[in-house]
N, C-alpha and C. Protein backbone atom coordinates (compact mmCIF):
# COMPACT_ATOMS: atom_id res chain seq x y z
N UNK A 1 -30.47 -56.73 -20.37
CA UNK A 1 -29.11 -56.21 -20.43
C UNK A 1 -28.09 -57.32 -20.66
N UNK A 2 -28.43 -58.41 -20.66
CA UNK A 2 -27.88 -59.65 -21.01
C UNK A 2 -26.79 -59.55 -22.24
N UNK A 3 -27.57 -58.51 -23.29
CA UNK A 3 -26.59 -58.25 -24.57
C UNK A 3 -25.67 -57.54 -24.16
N UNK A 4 -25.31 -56.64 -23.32
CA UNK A 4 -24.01 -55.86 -23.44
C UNK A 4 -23.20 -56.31 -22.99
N UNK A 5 -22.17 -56.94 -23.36
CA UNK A 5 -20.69 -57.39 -22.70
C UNK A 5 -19.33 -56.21 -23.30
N UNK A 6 -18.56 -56.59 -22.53
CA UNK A 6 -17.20 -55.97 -23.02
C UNK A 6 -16.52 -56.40 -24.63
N UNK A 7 -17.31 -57.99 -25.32
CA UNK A 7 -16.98 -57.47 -26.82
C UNK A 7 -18.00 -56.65 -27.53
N UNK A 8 -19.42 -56.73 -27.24
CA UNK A 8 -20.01 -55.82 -27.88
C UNK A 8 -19.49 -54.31 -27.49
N UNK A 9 -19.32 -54.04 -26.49
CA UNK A 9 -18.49 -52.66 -26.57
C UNK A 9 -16.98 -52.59 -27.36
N UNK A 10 -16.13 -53.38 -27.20
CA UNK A 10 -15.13 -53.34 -27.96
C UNK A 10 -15.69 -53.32 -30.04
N UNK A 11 -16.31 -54.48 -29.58
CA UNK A 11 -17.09 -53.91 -31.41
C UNK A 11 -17.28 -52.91 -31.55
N UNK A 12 -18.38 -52.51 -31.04
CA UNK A 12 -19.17 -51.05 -31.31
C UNK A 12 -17.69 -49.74 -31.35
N UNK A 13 -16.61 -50.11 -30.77
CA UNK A 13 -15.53 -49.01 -30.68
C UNK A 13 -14.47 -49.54 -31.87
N UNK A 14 -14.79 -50.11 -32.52
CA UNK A 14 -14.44 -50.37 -33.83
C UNK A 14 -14.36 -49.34 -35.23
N UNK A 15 -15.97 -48.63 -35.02
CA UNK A 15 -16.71 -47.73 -36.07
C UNK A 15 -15.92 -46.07 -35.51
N UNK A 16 -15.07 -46.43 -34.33
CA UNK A 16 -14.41 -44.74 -34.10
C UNK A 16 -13.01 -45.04 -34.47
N UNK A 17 -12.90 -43.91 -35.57
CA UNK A 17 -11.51 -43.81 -36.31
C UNK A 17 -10.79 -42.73 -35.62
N UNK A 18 -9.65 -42.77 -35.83
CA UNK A 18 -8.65 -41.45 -35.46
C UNK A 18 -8.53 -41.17 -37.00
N UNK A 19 -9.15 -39.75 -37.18
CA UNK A 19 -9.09 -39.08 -38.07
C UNK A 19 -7.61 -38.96 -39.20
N UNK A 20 -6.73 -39.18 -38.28
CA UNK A 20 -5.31 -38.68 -38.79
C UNK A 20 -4.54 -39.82 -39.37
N UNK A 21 -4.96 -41.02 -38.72
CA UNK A 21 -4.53 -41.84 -39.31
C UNK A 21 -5.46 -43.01 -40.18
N UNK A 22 -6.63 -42.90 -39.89
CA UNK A 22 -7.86 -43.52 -40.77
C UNK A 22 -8.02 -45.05 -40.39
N UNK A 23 -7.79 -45.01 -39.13
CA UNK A 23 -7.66 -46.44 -38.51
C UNK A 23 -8.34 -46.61 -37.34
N UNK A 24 -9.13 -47.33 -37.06
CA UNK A 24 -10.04 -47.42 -35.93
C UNK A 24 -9.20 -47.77 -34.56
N UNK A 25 -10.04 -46.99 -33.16
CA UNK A 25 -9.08 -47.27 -32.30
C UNK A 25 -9.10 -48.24 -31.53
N UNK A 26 -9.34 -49.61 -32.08
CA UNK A 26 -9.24 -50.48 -31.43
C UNK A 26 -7.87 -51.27 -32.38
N UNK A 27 -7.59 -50.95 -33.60
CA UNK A 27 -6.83 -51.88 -34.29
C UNK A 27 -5.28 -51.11 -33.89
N UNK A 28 -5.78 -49.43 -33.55
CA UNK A 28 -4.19 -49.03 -33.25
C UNK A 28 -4.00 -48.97 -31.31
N UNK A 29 -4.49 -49.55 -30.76
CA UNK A 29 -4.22 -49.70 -29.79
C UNK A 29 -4.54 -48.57 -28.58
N UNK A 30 -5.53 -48.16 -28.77
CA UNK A 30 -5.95 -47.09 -27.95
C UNK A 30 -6.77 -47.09 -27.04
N UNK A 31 -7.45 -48.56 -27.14
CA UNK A 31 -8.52 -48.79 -25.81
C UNK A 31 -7.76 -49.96 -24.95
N UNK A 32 -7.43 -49.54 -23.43
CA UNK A 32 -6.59 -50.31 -22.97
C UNK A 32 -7.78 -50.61 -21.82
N UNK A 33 -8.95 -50.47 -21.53
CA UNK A 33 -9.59 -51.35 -20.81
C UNK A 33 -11.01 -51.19 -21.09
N UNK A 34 -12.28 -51.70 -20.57
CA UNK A 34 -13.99 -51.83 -20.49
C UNK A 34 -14.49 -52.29 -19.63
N UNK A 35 -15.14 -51.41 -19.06
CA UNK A 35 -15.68 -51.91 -17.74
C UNK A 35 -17.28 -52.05 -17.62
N UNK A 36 -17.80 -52.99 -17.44
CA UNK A 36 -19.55 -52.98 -17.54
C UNK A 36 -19.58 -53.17 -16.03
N UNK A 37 -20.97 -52.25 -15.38
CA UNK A 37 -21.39 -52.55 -14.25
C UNK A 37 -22.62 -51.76 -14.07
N UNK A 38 -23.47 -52.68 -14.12
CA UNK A 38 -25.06 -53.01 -14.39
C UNK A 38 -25.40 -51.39 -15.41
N UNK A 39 -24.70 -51.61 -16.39
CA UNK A 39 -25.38 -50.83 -17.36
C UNK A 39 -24.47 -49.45 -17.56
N UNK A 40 -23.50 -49.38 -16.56
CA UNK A 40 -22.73 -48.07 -16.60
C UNK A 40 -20.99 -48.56 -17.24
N UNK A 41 -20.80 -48.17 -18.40
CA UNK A 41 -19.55 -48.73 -19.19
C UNK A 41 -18.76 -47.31 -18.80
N UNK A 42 -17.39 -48.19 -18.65
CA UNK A 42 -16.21 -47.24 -17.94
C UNK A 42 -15.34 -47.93 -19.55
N UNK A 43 -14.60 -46.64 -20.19
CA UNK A 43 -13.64 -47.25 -21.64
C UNK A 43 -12.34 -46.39 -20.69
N UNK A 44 -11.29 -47.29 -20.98
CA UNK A 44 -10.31 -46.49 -20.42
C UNK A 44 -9.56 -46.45 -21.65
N UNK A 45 -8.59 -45.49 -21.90
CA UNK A 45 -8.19 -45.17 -23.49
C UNK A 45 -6.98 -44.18 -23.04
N UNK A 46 -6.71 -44.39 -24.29
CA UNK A 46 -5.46 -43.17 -24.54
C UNK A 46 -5.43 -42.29 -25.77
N UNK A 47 -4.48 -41.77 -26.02
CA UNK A 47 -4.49 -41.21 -27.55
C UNK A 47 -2.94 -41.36 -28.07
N UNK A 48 -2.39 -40.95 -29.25
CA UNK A 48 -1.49 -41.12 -29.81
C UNK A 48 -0.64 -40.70 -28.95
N UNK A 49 -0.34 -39.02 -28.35
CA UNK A 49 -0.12 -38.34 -27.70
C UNK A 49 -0.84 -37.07 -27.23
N UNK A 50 -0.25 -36.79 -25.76
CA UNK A 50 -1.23 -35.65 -25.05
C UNK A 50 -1.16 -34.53 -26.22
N UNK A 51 -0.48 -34.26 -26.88
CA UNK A 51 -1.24 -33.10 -27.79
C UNK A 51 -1.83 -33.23 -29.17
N UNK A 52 -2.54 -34.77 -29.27
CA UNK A 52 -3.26 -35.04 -30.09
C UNK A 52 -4.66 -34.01 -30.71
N UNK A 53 -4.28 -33.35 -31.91
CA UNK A 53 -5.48 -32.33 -32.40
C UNK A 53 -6.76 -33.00 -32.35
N UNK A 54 -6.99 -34.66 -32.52
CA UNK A 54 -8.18 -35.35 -32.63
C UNK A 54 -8.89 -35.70 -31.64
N UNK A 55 -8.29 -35.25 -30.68
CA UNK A 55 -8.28 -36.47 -29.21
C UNK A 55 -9.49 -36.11 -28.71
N UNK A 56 -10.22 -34.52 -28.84
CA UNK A 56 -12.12 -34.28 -28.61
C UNK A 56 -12.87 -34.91 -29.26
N UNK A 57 -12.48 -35.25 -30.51
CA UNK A 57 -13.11 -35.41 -31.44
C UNK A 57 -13.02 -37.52 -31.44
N UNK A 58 -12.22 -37.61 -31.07
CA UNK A 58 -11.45 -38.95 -30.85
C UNK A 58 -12.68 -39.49 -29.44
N UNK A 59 -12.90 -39.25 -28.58
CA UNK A 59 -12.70 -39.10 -27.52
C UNK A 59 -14.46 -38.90 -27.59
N UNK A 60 -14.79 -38.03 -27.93
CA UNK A 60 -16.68 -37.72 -28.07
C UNK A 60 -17.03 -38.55 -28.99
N UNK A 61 -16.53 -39.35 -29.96
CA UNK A 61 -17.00 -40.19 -30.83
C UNK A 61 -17.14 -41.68 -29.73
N UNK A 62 -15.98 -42.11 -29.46
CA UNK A 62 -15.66 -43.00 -28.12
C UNK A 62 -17.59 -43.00 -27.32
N UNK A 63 -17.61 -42.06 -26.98
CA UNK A 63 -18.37 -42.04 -25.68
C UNK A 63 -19.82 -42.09 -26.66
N UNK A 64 -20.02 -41.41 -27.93
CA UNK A 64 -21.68 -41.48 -28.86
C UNK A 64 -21.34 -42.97 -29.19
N UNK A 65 -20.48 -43.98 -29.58
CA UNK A 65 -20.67 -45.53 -30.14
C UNK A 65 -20.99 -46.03 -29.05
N UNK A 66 -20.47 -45.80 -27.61
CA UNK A 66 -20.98 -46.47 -26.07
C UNK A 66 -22.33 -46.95 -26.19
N UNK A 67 -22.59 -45.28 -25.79
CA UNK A 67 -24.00 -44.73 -25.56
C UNK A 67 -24.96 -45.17 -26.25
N UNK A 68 -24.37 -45.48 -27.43
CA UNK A 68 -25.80 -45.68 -28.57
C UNK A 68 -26.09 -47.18 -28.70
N UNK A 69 -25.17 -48.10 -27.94
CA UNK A 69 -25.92 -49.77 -27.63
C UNK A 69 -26.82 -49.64 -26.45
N UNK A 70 -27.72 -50.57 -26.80
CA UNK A 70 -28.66 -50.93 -26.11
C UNK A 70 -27.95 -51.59 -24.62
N UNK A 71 -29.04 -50.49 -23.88
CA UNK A 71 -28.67 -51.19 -22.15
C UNK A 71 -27.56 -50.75 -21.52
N UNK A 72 -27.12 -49.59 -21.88
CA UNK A 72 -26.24 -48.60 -21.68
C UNK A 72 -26.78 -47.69 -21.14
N UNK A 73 -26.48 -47.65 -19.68
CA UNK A 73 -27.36 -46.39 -18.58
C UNK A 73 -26.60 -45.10 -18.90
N UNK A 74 -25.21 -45.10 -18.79
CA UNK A 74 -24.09 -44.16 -18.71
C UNK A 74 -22.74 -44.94 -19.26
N UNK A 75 -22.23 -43.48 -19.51
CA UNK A 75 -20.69 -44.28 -20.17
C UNK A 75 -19.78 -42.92 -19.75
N UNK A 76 -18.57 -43.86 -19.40
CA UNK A 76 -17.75 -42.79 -18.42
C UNK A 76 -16.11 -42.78 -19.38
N UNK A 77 -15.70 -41.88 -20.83
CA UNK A 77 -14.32 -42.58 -20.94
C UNK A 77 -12.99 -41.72 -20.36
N UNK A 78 -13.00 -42.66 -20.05
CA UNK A 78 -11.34 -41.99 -18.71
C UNK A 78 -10.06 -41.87 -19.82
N UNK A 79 -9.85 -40.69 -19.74
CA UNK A 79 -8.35 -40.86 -20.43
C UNK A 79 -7.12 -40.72 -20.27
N UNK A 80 -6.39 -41.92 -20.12
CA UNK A 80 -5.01 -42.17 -19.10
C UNK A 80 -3.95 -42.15 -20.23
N UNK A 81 -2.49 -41.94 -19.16
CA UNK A 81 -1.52 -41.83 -19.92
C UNK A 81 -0.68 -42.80 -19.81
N UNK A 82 -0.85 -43.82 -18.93
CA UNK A 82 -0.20 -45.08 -18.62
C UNK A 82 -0.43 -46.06 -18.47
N UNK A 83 -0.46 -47.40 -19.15
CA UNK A 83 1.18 -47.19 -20.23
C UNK A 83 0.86 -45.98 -21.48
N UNK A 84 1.94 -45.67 -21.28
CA UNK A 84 2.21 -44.30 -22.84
C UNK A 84 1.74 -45.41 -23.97
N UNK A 85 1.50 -44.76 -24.92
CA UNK A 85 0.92 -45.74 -26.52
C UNK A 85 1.83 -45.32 -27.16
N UNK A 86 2.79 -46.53 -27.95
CA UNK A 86 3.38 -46.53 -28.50
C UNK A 86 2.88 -47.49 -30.11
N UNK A 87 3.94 -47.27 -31.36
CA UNK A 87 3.34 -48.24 -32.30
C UNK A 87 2.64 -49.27 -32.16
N UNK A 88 3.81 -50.16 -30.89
CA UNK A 88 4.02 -51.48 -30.99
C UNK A 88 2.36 -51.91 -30.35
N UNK A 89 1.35 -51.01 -30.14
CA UNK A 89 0.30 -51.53 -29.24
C UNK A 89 -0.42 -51.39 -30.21
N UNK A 90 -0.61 -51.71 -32.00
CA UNK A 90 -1.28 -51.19 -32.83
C UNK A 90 -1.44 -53.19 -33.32
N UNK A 91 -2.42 -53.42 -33.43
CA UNK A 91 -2.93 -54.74 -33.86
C UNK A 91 -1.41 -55.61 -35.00
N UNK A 92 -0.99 -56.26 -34.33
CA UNK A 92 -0.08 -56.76 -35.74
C UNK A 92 -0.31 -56.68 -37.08
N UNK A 93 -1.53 -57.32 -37.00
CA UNK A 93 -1.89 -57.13 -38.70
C UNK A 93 -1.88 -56.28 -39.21
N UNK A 94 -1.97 -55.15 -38.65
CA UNK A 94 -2.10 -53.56 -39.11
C UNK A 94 -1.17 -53.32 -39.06
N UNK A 95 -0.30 -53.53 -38.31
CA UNK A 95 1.31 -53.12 -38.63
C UNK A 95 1.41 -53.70 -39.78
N UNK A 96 1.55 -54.49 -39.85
CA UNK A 96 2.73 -55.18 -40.99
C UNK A 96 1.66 -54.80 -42.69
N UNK A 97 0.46 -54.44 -42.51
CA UNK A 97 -0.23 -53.77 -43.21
C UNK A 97 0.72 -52.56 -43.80
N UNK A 98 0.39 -51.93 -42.75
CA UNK A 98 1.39 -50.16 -42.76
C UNK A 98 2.42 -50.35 -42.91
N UNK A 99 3.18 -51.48 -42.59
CA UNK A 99 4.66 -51.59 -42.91
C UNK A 99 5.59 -51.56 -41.67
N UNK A 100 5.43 -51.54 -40.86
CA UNK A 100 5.76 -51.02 -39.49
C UNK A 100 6.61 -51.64 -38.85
């Protein structure tokens, strides 16, 4: 279990896009913590907003990229509303990409 750390999970949450905007949710700012403990990963996350249409879909993708690294007993993703997600928590580069 030596391989799983908190960047291989942050990698692996790379390959989950938010549908709506076609941007993975690590570059727009949606995973605000990772927790490893002996094999059980805690993602704490948010979404654009609480009435995000993607956010099951957002959200069950989250938890199949976990699950599917090696040495991953369980994966738990909690989804909080604080701090609220705003633009400004969207990778710089990607801003100024988008224009932002």
């Amino acid at each position: 279990m030596a391989g799983l750390t908190e960047e291989v999970v942050r990698k692996s949450l790379r390959s989950v896009k938010d549908p709506e905007l076609n941007l993975n949710i690590m570059d727009i700012g949606l995973v605000y913590d990772v927790d490893i403990e002996d094999g059980n990963v805690t993602v704490k996350m948010t979404l654009t907003s609480p009435g995000c249409p993607a956010g099951p879909e957002i959200l069950g993708d989250t938890e199949q990229a976990v699950r599917a690294l090696e040495g991953v007993k369980d994966v738990q993703v909690e989804l909080v509303w604080e701090p609220y997600w705003t633009p400004e928590r969207i990778d710089p580069r990607v801003r100024a990409f988008l224009g932002l």
